[in-house]
C-alpha atoms as a PDB file:
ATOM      1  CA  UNK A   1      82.863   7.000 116.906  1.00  0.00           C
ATOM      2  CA  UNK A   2      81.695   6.609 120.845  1.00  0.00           C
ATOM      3  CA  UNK A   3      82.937   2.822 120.613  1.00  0.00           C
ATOM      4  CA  UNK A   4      86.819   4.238 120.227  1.00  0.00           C
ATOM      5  CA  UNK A   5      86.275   5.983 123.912  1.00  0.00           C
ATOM      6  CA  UNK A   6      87.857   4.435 126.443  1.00  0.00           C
ATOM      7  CA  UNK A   7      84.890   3.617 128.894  1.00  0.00           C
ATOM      8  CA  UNK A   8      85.882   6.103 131.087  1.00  0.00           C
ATOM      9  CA  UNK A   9      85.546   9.107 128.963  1.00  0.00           C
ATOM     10  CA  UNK A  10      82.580   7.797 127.463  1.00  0.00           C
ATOM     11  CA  UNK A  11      80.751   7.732 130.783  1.00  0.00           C
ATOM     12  CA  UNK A  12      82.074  11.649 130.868  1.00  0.00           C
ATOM     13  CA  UNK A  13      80.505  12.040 127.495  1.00  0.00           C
ATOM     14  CA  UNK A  14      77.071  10.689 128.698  1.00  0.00           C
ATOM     15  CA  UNK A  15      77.007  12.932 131.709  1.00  0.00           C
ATOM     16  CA  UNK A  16      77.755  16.115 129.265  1.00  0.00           C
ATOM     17  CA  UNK A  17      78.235  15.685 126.018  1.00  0.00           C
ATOM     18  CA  UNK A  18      80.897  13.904 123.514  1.00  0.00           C
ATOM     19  CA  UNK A  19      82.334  17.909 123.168  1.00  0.00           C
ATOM     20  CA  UNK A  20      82.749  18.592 126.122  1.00  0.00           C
ATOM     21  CA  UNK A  21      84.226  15.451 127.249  1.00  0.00           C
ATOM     22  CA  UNK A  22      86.427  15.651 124.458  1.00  0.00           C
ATOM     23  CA  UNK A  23      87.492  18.885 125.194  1.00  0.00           C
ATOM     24  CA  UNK A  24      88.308  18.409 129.148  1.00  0.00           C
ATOM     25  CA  UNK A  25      90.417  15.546 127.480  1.00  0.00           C
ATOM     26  CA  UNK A  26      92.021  17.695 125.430  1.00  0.00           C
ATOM     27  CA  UNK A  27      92.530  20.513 128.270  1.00  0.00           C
ATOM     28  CA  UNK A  28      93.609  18.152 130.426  1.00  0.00           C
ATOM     29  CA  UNK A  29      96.624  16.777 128.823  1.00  0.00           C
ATOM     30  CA  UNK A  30      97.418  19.802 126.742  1.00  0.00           C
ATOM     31  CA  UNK A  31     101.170  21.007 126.063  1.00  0.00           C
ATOM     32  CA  UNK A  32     102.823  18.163 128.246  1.00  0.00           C
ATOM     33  CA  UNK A  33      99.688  17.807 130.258  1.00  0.00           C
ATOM     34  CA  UNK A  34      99.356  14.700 132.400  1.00  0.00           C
ATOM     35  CA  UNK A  35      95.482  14.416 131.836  1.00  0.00           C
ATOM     36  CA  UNK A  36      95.103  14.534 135.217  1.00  0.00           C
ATOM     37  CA  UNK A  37      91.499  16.383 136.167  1.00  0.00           C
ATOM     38  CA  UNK A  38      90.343  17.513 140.045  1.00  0.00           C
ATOM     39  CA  UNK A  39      86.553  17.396 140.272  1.00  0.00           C
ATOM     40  CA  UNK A  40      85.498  19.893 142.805  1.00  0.00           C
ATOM     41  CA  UNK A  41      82.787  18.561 145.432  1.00  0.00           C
ATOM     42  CA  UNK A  42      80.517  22.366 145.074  1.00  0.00           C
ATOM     43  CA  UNK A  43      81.694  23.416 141.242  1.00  0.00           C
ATOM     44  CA  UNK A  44      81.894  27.511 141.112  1.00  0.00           C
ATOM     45  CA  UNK A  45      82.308  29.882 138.925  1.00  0.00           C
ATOM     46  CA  UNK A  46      86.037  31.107 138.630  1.00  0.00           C
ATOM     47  CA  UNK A  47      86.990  27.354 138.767  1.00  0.00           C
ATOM     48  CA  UNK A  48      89.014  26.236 136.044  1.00  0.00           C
ATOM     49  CA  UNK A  49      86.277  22.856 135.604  1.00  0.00           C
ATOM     50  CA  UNK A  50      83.442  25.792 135.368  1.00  0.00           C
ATOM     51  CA  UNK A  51      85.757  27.897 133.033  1.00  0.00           C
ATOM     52  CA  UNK A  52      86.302  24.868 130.921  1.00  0.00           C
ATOM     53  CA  UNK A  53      82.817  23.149 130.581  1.00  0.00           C
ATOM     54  CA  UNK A  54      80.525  25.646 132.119  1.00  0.00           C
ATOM     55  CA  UNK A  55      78.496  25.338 135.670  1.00  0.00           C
ATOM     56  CA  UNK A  56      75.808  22.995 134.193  1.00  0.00           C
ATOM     57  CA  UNK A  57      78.244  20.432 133.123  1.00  0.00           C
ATOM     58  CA  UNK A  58      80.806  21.068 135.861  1.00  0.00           C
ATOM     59  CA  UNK A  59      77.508  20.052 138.754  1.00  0.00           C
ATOM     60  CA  UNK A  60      77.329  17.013 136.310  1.00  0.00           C
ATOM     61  CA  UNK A  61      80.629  15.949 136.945  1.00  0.00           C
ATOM     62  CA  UNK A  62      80.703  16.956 139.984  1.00  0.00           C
ATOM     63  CA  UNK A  63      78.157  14.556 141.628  1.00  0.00           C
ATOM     64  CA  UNK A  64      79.872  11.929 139.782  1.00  0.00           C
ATOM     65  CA  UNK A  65      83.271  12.777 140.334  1.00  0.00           C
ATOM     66  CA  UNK A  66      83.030  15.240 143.037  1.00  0.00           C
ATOM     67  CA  UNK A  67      86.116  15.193 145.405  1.00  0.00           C
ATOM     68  CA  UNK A  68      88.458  12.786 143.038  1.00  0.00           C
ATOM     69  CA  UNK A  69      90.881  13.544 140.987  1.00  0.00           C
ATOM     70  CA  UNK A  70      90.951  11.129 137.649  1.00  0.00           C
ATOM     71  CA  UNK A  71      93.714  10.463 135.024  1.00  0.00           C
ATOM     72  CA  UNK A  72      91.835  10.689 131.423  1.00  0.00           C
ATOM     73  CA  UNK A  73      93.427   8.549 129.005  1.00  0.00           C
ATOM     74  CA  UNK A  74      94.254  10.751 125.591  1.00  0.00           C
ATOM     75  CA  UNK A  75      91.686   9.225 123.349  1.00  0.00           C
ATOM     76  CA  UNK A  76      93.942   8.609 120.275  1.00  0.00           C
ATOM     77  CA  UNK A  77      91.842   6.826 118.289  1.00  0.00           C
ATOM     78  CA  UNK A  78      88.787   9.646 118.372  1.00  0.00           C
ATOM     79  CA  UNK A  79      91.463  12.318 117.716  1.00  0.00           C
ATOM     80  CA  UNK A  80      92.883  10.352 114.667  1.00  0.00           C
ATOM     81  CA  UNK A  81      89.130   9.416 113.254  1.00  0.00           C
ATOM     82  CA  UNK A  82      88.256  13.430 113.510  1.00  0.00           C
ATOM     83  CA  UNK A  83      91.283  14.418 111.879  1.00  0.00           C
ATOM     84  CA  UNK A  84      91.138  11.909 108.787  1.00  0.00           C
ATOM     85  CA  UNK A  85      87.862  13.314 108.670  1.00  0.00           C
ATOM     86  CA  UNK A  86      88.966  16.716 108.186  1.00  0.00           C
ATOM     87  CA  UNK A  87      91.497  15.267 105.853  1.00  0.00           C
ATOM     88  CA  UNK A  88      88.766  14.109 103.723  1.00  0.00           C
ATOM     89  CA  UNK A  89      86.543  16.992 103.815  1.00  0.00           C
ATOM     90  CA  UNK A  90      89.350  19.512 102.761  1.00  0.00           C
ATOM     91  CA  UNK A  91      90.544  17.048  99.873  1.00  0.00           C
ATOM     92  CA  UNK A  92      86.511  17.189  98.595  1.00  0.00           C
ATOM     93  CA  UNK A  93      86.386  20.966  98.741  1.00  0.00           C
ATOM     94  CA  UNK A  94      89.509  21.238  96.707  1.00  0.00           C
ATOM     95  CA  UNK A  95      92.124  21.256  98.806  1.00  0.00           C
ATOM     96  CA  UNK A  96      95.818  20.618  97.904  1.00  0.00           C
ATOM     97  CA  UNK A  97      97.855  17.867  99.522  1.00  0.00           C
ATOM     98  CA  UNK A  98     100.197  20.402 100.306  1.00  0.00           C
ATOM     99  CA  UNK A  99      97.430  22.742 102.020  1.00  0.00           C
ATOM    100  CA  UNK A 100      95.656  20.056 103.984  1.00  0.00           C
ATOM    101  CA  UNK A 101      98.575  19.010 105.509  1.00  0.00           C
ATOM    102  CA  UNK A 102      99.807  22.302 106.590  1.00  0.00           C
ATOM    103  CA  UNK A 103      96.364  22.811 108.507  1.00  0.00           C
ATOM    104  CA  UNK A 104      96.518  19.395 109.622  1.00  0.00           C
ATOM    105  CA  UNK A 105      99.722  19.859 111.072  1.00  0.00           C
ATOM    106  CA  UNK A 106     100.765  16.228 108.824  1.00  0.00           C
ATOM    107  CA  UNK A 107     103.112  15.698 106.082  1.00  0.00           C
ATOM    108  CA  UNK A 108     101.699  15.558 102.820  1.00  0.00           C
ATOM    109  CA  UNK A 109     102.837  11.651 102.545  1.00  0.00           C
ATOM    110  CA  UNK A 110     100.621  11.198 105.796  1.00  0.00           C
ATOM    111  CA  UNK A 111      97.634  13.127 103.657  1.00  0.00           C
ATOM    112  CA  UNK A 112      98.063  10.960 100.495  1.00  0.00           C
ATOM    113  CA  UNK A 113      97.897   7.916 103.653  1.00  0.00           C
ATOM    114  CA  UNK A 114      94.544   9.431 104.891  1.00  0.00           C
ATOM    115  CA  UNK A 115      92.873   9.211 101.715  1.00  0.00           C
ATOM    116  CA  UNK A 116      94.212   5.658 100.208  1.00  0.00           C
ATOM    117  CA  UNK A 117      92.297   4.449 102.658  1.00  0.00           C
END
């Protein structure tokens, strides 16, 4: 799955972990979010970085990144390769068409899509 990431969010995902880089992508472009992340030069705690990824991760970053503020491209292609596998592990345990896509938040023609292929 780590040759989908664009390079830049896989060098983030070396530095702390495929999770967490996924979810400072995720943070970062949110409800309308621009995926814009600030790196703070001396990470501490109360920062929203630390609050996000925790003080380990955020000094990680930070001695990369420290001082810059970076535009994280939304990673479509992991998102899409998680979710149709979560499509395919509700459909083994059982699952309705009707009930995946509802937790999905997909149409059940989209579902039936996911696992023709």
């Amino acid at each position: 799955m780590n040759d989908k990431l664009p390079a830049q969010v896989t060098k983030i995902a070396s530095l702390i972990g495929l999770d967490l880089a996924m979810m400072l992508v995720e943070h970062a472009h949110g409800t309308d979010g621009t995926g814009v992340v600030y790196f703070p030069i001396h990470p501490r705690h109360g920062q929203c970085l630390v609050s996000l990824v925790g003080l380990s991760a955020a000094v990680k970053l930070s001695k990369a990144y420290g001082g810059q503020t970076i535009i994280l491209p939304k990673c479509r292609a992991i998102y899409r390769a998680r979710r149709n596998a979560e499509v395919m592990r509700m459909a083994e345990a059982g699952m309705s068409n009707r009930n995946i896509a509802q937790a999905v938040c997909l149409t059940e023609r989209q579902v039936r899509n996911v696992l023709a292929k």
